[in-house]
N, C-alpha and C. Protein backbone atom coordinates (compact mmCIF):
# COMPACT_ATOMS: atom_id res chain seq x y z
N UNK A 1 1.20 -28.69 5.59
CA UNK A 1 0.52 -27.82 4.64
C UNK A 1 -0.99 -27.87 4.84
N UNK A 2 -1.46 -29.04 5.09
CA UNK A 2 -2.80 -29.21 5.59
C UNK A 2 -3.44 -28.40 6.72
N UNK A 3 -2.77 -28.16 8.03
CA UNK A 3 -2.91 -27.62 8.66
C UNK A 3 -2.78 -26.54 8.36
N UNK A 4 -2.22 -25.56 7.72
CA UNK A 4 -2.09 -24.36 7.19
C UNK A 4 -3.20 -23.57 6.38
N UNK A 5 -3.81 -24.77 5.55
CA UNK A 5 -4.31 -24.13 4.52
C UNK A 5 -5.97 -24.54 5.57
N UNK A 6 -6.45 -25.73 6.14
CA UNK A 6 -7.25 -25.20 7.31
C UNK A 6 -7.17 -24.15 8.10
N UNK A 7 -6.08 -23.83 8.78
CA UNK A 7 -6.41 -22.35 9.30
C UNK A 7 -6.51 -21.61 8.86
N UNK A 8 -5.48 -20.57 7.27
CA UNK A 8 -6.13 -20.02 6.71
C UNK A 8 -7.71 -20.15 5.83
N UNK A 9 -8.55 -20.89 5.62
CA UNK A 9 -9.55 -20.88 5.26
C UNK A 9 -10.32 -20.96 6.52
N UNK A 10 -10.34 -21.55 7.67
CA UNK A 10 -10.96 -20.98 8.62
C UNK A 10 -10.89 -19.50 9.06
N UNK A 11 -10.06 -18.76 8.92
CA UNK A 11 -9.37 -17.67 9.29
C UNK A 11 -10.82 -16.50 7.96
N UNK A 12 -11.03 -16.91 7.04
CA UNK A 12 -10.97 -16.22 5.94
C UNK A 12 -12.99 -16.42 6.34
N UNK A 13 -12.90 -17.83 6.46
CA UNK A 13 -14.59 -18.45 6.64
C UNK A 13 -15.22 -17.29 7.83
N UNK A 14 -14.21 -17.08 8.97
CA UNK A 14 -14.65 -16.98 10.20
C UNK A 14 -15.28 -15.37 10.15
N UNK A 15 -13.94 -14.18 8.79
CA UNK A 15 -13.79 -13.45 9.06
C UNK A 15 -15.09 -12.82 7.70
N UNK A 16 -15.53 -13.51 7.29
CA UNK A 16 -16.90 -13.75 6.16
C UNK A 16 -18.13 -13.91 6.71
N UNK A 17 -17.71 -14.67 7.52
CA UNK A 17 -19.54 -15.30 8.35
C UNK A 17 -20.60 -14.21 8.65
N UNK A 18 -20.05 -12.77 9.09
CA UNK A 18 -21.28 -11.81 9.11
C UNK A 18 -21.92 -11.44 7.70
N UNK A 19 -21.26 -12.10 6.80
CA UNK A 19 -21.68 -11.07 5.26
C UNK A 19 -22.37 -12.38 5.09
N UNK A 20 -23.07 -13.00 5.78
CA UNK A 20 -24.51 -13.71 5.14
C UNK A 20 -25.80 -12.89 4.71
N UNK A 21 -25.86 -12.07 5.99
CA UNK A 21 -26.61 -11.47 6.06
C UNK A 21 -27.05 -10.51 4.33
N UNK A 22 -27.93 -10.08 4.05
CA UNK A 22 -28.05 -9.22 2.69
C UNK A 22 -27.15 -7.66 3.38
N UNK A 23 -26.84 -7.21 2.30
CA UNK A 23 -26.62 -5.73 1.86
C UNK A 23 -27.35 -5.11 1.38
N UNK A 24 -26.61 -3.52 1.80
CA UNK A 24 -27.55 -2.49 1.04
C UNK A 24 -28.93 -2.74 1.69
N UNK A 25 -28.97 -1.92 3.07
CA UNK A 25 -30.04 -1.75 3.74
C UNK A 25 -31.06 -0.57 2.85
N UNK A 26 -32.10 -0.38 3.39
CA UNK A 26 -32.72 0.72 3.09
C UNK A 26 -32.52 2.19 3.41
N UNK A 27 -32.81 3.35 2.63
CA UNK A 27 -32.53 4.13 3.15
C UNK A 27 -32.73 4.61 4.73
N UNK A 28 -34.15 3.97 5.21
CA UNK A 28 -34.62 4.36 6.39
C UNK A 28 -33.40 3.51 7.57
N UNK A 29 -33.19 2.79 7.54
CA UNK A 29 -32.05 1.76 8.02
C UNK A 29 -30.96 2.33 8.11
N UNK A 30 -30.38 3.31 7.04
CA UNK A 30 -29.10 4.04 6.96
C UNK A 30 -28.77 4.94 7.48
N UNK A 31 -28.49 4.91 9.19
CA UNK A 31 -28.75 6.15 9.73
C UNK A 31 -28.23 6.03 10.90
N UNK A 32 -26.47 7.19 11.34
CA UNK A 32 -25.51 7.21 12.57
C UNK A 32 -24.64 5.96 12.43
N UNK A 33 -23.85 6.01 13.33
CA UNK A 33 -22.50 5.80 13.27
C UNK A 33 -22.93 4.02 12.78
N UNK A 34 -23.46 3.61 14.35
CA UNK A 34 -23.76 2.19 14.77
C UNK A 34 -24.17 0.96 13.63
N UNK A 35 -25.11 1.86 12.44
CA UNK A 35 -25.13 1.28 11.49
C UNK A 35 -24.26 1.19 10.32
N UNK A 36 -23.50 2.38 9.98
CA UNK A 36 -22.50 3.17 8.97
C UNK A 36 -21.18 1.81 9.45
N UNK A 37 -21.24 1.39 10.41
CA UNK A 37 -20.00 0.77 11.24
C UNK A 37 -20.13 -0.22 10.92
N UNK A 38 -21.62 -1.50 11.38
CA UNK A 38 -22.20 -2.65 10.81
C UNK A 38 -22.19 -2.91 9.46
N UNK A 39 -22.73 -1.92 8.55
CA UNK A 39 -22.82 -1.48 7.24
C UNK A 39 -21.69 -3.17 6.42
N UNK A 40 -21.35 -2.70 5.98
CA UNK A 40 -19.35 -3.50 5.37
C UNK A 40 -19.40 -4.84 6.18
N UNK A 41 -19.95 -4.96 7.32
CA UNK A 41 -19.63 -6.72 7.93
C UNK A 41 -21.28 -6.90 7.21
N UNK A 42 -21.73 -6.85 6.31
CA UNK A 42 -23.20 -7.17 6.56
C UNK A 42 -23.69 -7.93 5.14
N UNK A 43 -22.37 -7.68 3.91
CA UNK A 43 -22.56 -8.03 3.12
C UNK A 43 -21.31 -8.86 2.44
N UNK A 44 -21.69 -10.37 2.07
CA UNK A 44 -20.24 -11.01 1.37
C UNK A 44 -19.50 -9.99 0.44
N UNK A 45 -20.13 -9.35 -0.69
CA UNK A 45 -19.14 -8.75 -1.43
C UNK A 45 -18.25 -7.52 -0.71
N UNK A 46 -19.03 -6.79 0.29
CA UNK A 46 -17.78 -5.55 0.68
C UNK A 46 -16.72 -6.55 1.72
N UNK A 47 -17.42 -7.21 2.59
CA UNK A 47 -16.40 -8.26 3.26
C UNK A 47 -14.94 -8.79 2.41
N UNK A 48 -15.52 -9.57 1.42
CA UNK A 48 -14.33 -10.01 0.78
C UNK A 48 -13.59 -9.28 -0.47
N UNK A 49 -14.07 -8.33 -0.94
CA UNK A 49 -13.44 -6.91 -1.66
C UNK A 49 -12.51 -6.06 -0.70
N UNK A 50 -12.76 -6.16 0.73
CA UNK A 50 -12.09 -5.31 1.51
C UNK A 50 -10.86 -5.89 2.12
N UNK A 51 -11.00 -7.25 2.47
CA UNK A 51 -10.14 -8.19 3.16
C UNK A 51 -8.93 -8.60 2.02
N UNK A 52 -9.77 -8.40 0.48
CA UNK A 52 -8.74 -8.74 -0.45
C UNK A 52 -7.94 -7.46 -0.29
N UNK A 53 -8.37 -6.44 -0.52
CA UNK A 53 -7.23 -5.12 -0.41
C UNK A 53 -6.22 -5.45 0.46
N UNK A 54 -6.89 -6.04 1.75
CA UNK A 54 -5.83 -5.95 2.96
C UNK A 54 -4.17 -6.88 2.24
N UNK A 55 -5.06 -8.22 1.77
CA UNK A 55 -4.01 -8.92 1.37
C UNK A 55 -3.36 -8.45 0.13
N UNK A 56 -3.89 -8.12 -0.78
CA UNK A 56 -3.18 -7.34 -2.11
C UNK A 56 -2.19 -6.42 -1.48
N UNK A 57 -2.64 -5.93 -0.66
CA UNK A 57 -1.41 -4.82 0.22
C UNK A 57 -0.59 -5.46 0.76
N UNK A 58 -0.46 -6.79 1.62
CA UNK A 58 0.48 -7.20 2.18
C UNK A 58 1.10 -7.90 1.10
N UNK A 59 0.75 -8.72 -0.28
CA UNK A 59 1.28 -9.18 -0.85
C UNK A 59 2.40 -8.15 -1.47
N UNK A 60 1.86 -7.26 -1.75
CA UNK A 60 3.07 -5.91 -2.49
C UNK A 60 3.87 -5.65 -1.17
N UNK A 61 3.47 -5.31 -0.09
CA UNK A 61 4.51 -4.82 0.57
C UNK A 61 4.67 -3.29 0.53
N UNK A 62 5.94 -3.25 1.26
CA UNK A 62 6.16 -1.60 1.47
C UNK A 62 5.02 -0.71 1.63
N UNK A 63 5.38 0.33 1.10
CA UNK A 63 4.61 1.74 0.90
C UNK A 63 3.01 1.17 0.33
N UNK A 64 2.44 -0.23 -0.49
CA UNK A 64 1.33 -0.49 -0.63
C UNK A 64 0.69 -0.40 0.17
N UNK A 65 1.12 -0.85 1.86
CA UNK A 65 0.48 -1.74 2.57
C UNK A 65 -0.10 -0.74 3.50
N UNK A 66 -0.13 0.73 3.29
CA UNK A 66 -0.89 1.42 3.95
C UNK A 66 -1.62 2.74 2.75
N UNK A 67 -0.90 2.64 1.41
CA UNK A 67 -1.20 3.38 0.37
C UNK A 67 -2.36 2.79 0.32
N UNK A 68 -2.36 1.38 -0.65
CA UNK A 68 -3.87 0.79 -0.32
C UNK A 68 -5.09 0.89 -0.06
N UNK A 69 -4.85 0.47 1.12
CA UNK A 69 -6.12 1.00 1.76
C UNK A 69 -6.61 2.24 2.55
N UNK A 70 -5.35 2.83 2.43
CA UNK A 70 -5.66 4.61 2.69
C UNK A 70 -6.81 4.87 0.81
N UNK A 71 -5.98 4.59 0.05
CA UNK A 71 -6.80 4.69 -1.21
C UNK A 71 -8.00 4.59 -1.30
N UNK A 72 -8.28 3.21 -1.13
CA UNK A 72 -9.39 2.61 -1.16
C UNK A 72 -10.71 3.83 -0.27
N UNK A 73 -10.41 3.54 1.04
CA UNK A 73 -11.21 4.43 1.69
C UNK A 73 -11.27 6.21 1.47
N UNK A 74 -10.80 6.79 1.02
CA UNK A 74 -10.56 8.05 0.62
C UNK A 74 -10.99 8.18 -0.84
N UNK A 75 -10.94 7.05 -1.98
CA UNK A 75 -11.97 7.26 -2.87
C UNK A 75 -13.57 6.44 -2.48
N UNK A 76 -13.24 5.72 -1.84
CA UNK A 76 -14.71 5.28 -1.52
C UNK A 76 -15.66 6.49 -0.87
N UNK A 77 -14.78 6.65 -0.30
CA UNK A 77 -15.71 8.59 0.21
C UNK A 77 -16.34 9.48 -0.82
N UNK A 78 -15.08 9.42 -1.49
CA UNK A 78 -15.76 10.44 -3.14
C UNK A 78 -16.74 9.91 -3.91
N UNK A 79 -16.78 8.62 -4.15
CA UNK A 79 -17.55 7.82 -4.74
C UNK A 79 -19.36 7.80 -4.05
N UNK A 80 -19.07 8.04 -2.56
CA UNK A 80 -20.47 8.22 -1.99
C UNK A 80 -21.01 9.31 -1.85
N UNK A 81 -20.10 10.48 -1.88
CA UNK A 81 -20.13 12.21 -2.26
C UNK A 81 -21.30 12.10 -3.48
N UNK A 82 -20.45 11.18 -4.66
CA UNK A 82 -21.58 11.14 -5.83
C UNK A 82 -22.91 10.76 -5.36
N UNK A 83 -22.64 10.04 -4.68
CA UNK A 83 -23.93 8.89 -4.43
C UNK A 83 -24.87 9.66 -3.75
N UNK A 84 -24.57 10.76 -2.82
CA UNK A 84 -25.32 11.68 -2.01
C UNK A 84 -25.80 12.55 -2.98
N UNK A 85 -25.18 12.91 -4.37
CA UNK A 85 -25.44 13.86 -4.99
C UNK A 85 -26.28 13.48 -6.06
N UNK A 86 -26.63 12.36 -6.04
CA UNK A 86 -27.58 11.98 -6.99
C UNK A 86 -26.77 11.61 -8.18
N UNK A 87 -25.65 11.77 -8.41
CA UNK A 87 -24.41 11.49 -9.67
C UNK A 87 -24.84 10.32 -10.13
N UNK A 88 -25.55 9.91 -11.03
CA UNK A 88 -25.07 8.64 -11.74
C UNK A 88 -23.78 7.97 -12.26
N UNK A 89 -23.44 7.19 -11.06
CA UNK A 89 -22.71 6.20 -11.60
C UNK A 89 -22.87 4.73 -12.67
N UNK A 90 -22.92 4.16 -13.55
CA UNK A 90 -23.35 3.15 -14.24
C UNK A 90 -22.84 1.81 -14.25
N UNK A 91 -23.91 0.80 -13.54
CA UNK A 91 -23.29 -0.45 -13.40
C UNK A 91 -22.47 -0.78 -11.60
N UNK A 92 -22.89 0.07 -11.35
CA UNK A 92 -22.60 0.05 -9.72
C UNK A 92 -22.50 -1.44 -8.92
N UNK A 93 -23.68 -2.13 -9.19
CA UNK A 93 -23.18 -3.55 -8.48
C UNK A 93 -22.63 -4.58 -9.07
N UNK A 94 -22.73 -4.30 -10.47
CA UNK A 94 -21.36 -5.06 -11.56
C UNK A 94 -20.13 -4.76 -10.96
N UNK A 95 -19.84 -3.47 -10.68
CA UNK A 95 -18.38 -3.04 -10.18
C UNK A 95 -18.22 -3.43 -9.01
N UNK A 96 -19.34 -3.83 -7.99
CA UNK A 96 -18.76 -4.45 -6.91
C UNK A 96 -18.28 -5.71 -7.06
N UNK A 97 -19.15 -6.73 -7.67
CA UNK A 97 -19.04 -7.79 -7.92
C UNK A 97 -18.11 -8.36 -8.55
N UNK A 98 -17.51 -7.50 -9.82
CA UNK A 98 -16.26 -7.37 -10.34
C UNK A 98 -14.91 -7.24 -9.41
N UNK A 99 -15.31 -6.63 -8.54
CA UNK A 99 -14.03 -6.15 -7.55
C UNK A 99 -13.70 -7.23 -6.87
N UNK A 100 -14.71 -8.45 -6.35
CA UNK A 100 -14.35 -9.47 -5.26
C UNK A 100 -13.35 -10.39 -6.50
N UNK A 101 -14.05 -10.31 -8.06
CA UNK A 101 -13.30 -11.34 -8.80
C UNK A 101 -11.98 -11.05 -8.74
N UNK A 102 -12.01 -9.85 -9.70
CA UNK A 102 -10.46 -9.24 -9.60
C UNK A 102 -9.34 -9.09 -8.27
N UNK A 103 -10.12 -8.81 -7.46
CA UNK A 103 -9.28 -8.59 -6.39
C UNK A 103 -8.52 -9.74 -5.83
N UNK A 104 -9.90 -10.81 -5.97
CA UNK A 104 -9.31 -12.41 -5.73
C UNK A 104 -8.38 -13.14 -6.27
N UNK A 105 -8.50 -12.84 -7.58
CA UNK A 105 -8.02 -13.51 -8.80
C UNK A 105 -6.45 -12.72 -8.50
N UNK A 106 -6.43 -11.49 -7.95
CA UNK A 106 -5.00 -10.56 -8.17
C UNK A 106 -4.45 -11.31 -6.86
N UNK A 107 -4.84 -11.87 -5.99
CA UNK A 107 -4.47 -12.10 -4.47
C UNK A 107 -4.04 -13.58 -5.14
N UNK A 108 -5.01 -14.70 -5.53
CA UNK A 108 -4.95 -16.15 -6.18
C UNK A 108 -3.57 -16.32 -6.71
N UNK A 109 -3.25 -15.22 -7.93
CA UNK A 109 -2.71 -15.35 -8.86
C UNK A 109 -0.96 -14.64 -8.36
N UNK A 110 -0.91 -13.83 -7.22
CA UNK A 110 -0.15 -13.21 -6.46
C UNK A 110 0.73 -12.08 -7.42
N UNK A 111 -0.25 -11.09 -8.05
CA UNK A 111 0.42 -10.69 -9.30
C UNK A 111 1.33 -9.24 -8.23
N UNK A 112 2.20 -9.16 -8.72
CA UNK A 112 3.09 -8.12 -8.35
C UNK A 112 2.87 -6.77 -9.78
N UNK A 113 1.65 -6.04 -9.25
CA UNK A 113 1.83 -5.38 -10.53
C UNK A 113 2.17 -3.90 -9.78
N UNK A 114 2.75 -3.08 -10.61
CA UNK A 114 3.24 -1.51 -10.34
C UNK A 114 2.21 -1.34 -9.04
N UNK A 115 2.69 -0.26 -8.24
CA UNK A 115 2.04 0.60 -7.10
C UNK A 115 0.80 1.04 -7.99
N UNK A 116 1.21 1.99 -8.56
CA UNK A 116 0.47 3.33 -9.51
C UNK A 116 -0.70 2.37 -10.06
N UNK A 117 -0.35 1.49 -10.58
CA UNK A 117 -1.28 0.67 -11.86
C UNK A 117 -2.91 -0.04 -10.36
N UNK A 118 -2.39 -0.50 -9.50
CA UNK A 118 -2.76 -1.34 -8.43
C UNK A 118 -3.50 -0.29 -7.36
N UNK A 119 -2.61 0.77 -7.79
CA UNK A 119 -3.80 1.90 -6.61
C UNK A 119 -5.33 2.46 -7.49
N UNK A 120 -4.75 2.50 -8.65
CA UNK A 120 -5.87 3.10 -9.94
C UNK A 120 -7.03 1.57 -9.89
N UNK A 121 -6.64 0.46 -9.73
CA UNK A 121 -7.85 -0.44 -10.05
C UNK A 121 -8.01 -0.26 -8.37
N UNK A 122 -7.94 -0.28 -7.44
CA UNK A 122 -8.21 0.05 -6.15
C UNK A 122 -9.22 0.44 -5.94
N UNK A 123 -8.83 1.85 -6.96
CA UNK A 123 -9.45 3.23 -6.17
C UNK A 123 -11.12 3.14 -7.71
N UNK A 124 -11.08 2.58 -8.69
CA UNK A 124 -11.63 2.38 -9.24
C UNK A 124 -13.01 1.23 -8.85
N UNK A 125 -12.65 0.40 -8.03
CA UNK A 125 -13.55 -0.26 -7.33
C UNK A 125 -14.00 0.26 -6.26
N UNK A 126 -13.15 1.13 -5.74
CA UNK A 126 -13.93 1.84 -4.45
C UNK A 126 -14.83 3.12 -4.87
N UNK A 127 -15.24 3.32 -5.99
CA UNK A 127 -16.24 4.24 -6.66
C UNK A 127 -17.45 3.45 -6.41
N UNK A 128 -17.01 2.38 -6.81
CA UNK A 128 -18.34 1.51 -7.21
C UNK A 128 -18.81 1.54 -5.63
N UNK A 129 -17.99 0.91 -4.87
CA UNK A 129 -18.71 0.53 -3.07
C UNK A 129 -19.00 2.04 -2.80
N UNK A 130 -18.48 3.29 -2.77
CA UNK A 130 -18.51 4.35 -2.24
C UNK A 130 -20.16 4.52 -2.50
N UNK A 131 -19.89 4.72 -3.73
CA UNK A 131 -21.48 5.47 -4.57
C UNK A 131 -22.60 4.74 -4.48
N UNK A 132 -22.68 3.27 -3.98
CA UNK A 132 -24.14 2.26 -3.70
C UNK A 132 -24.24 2.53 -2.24
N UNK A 133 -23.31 3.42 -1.29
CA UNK A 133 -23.57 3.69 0.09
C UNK A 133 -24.20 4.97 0.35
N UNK A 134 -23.15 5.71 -1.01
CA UNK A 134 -23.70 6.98 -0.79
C UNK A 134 -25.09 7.44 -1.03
N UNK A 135 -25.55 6.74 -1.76
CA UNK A 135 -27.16 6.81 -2.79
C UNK A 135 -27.84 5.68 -1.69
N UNK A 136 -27.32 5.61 -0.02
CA UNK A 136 -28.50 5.34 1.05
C UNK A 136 -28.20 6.16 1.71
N UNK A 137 -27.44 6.77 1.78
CA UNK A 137 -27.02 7.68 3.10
C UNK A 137 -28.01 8.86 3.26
N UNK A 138 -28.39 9.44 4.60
CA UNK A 138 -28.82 10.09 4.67
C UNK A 138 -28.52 11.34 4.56
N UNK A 139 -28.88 12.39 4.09
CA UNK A 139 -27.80 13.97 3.61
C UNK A 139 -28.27 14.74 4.72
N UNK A 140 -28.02 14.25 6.01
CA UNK A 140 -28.18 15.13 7.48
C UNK A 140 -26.93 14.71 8.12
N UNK A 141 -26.70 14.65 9.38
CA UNK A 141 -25.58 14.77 10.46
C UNK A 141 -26.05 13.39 10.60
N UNK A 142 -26.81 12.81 10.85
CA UNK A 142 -26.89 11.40 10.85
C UNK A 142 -26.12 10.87 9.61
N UNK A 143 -26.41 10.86 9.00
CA UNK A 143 -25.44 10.71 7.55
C UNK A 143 -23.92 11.06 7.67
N UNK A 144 -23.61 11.62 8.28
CA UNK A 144 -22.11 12.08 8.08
C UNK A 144 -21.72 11.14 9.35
N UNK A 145 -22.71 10.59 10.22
CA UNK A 145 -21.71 9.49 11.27
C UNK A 145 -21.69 8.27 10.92
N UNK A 146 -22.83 8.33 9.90
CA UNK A 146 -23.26 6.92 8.66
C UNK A 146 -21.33 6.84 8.22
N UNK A 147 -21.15 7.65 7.55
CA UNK A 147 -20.62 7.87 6.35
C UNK A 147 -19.24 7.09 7.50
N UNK A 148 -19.19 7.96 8.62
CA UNK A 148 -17.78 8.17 9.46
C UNK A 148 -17.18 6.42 10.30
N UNK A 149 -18.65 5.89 10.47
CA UNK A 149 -18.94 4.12 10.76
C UNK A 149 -18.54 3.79 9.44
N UNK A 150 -18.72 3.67 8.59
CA UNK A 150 -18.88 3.10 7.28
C UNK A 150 -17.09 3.20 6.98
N UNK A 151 -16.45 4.20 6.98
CA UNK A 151 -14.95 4.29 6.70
C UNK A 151 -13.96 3.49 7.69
N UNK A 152 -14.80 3.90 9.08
CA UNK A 152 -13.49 3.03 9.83
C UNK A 152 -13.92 1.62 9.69
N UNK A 153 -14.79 1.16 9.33
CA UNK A 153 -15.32 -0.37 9.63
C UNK A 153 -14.66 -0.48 8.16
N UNK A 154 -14.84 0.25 7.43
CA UNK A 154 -13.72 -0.32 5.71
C UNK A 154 -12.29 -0.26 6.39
N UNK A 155 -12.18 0.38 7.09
CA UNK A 155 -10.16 0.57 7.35
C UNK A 155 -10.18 -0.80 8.08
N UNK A 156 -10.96 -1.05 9.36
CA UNK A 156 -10.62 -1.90 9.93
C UNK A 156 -10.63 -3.64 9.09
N UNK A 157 -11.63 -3.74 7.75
CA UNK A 157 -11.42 -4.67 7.14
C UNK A 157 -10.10 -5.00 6.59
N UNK A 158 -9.36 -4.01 5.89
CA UNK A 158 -8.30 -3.98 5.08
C UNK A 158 -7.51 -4.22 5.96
N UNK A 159 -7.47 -3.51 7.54
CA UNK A 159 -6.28 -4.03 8.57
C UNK A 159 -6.49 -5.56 9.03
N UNK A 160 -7.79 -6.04 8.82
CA UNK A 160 -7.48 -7.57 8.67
C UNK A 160 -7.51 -8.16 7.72
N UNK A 161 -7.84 -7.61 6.59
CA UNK A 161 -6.84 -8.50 5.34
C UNK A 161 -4.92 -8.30 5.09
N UNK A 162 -4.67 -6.95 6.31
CA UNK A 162 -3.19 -7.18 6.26
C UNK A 162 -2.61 -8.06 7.27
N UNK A 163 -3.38 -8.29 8.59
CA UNK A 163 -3.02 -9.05 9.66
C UNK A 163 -3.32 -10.63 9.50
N UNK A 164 -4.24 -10.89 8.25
CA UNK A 164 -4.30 -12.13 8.05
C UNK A 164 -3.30 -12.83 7.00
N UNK A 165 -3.03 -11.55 5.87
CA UNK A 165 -2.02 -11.60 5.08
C UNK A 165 -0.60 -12.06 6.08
N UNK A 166 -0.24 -11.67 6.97
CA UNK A 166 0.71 -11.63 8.10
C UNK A 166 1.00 -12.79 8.70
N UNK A 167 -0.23 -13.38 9.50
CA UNK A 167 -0.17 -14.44 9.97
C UNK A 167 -0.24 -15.78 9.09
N UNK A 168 -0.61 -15.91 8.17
CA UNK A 168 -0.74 -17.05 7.27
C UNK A 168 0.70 -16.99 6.93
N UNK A 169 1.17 -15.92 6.17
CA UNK A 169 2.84 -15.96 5.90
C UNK A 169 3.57 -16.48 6.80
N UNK A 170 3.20 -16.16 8.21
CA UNK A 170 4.61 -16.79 9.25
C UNK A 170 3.92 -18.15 8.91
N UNK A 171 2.88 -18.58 8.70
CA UNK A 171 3.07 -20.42 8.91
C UNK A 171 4.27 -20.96 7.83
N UNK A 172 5.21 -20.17 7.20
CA UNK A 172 5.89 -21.00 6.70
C UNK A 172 6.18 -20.20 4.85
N UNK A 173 7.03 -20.26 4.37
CA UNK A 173 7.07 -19.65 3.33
C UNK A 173 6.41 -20.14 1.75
N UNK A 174 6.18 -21.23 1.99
CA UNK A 174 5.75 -21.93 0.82
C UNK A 174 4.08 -22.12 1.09
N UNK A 175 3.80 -22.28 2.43
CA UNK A 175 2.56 -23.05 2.98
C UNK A 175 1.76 -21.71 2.88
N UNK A 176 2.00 -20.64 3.34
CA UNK A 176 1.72 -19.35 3.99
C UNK A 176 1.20 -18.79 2.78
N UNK A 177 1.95 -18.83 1.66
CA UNK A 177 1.92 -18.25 0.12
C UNK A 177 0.85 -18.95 -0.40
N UNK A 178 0.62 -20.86 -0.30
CA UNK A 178 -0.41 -21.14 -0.71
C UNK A 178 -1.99 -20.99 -0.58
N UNK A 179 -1.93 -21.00 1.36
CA UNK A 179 -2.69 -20.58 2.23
C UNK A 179 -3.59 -18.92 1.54
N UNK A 180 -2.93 -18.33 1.57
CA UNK A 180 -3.17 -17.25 0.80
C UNK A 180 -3.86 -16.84 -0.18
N UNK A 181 -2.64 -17.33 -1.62
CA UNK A 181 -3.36 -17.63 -2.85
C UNK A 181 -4.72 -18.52 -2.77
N UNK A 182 -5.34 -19.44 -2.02
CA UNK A 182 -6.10 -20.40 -2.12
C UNK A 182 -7.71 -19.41 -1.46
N UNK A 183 -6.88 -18.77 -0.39
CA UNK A 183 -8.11 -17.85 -0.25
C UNK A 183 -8.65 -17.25 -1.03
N UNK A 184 -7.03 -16.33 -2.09
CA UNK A 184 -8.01 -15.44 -3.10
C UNK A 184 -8.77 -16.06 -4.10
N UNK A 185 -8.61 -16.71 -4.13
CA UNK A 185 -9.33 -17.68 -5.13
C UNK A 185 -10.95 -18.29 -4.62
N UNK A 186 -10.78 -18.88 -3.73
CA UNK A 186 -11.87 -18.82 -2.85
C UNK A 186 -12.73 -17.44 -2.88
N UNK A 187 -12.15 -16.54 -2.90
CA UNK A 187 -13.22 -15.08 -2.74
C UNK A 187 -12.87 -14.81 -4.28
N UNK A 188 -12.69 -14.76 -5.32
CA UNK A 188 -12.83 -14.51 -6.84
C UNK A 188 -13.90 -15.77 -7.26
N UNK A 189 -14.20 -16.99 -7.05
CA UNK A 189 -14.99 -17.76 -7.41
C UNK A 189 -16.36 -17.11 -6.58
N UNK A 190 -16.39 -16.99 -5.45
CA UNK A 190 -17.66 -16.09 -4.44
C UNK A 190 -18.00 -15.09 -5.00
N UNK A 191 -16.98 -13.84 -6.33
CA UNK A 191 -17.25 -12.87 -6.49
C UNK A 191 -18.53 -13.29 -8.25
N UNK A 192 -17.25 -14.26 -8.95
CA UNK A 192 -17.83 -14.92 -9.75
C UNK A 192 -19.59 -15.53 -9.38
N UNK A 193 -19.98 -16.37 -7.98
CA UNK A 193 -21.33 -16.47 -7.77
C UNK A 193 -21.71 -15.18 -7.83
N UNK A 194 -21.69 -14.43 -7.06
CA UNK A 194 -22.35 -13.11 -6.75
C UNK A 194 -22.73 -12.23 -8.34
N UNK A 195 -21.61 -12.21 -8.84
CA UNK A 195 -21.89 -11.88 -10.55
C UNK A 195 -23.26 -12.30 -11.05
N UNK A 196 -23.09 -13.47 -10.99
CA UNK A 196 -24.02 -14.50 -11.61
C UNK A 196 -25.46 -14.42 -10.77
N UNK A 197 -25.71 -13.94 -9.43
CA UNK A 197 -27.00 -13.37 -8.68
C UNK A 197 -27.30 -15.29 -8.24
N UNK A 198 -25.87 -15.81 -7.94
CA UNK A 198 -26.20 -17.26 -7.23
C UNK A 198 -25.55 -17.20 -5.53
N UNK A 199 -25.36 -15.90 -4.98
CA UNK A 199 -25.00 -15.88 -3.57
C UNK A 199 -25.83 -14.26 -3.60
């Protein structure tokens, strides 16, 4: 079990380590694919808000495990639509910060709740990430490869919070589950600092 729950937390540490760096570049910064792509590895909270989807999806299973994070990224789009449009959203980096808790705490806690119920808090946190990207983005063609980096680098997070969800499970059925839960928890206490403006 020891060994297990070291690799998954190395696994989780390893796949975190770029989000030292700060978020939420400047607008002048926000600009074509290369950055739109970097964007999401650059900050702990979209890192571990995104990686939790992956696993919230593998924990449900089935039809979640690509509903999900198809969700996620397809309202995070709308959410930066606002953000381009000047839309006030309210409380924007509360809702991110909120999202690493919850998301953690839902991964920690391994809640099996409805599809429907689980896509709505999803897609409700991905307003919040959408609309603090969209309100840098630039409203030119540079902006729309911003926007186009920025989505696949979110898909590709969630496909490794499902491939990590994956591999921790084969270590074993009991170990794999703890491995897991111990992460989300690990990233709901990180979301908890971040709340608090102590990460």
């Amino acid at each position: 079990m020891k060994s297990a729950l070291k690799s998954g937390l190395l696994a989780l540490a390893a796949i975190a380590l770029p989000a030292v760096a700060s978020a939420h570049p400047a607008v002048g910064e926000a600009a074509g694919f290369s950055h739109g792509f970097v964007h999401p590895m650059s900050g702990l909270d979209h890192v571990l808000a995104m990686i939790m989807v992956g696993i919230f999806a593998f924990q449900l299973g089935g039809r979640a495990a690509w509903l999900m994070p198809t969700t996620f990224v397809l309202v995070m789009a709308l959410g930066g639509v606002l953000g381009v449009a000047g839309i006030n959203v309210p409380f924007v980096e509360t809702g991110i910060a909120l999202s690493v808790v919850v998301l953690g705490a839902v991964v920690a806690f391994n809640v099996k709740a409805p599809l429907a119920a689980s896509l709505g808090v999803v897609g409700l946190f991905a307003v919040f990430h959408g609309h603090a990207h969209g309100s840098e983005m630039p409203e030119n063609a540079t902006g729309a490869a911003y926007a186009a980096g920025f989505m696949i680098a979110t898909a590709l997070l969630h496909v490794a919070g499902l491939v990590l969800g994956y591999l921790v499970g084969r270590a074993g059925e009991g170990q794999g589950a703890f491995v897991t839960r111990a992460a989300g928890g690990i990233a709901a206490i990180s979301g908890i600092g971040i709340l608090a403006g102590m990460i």
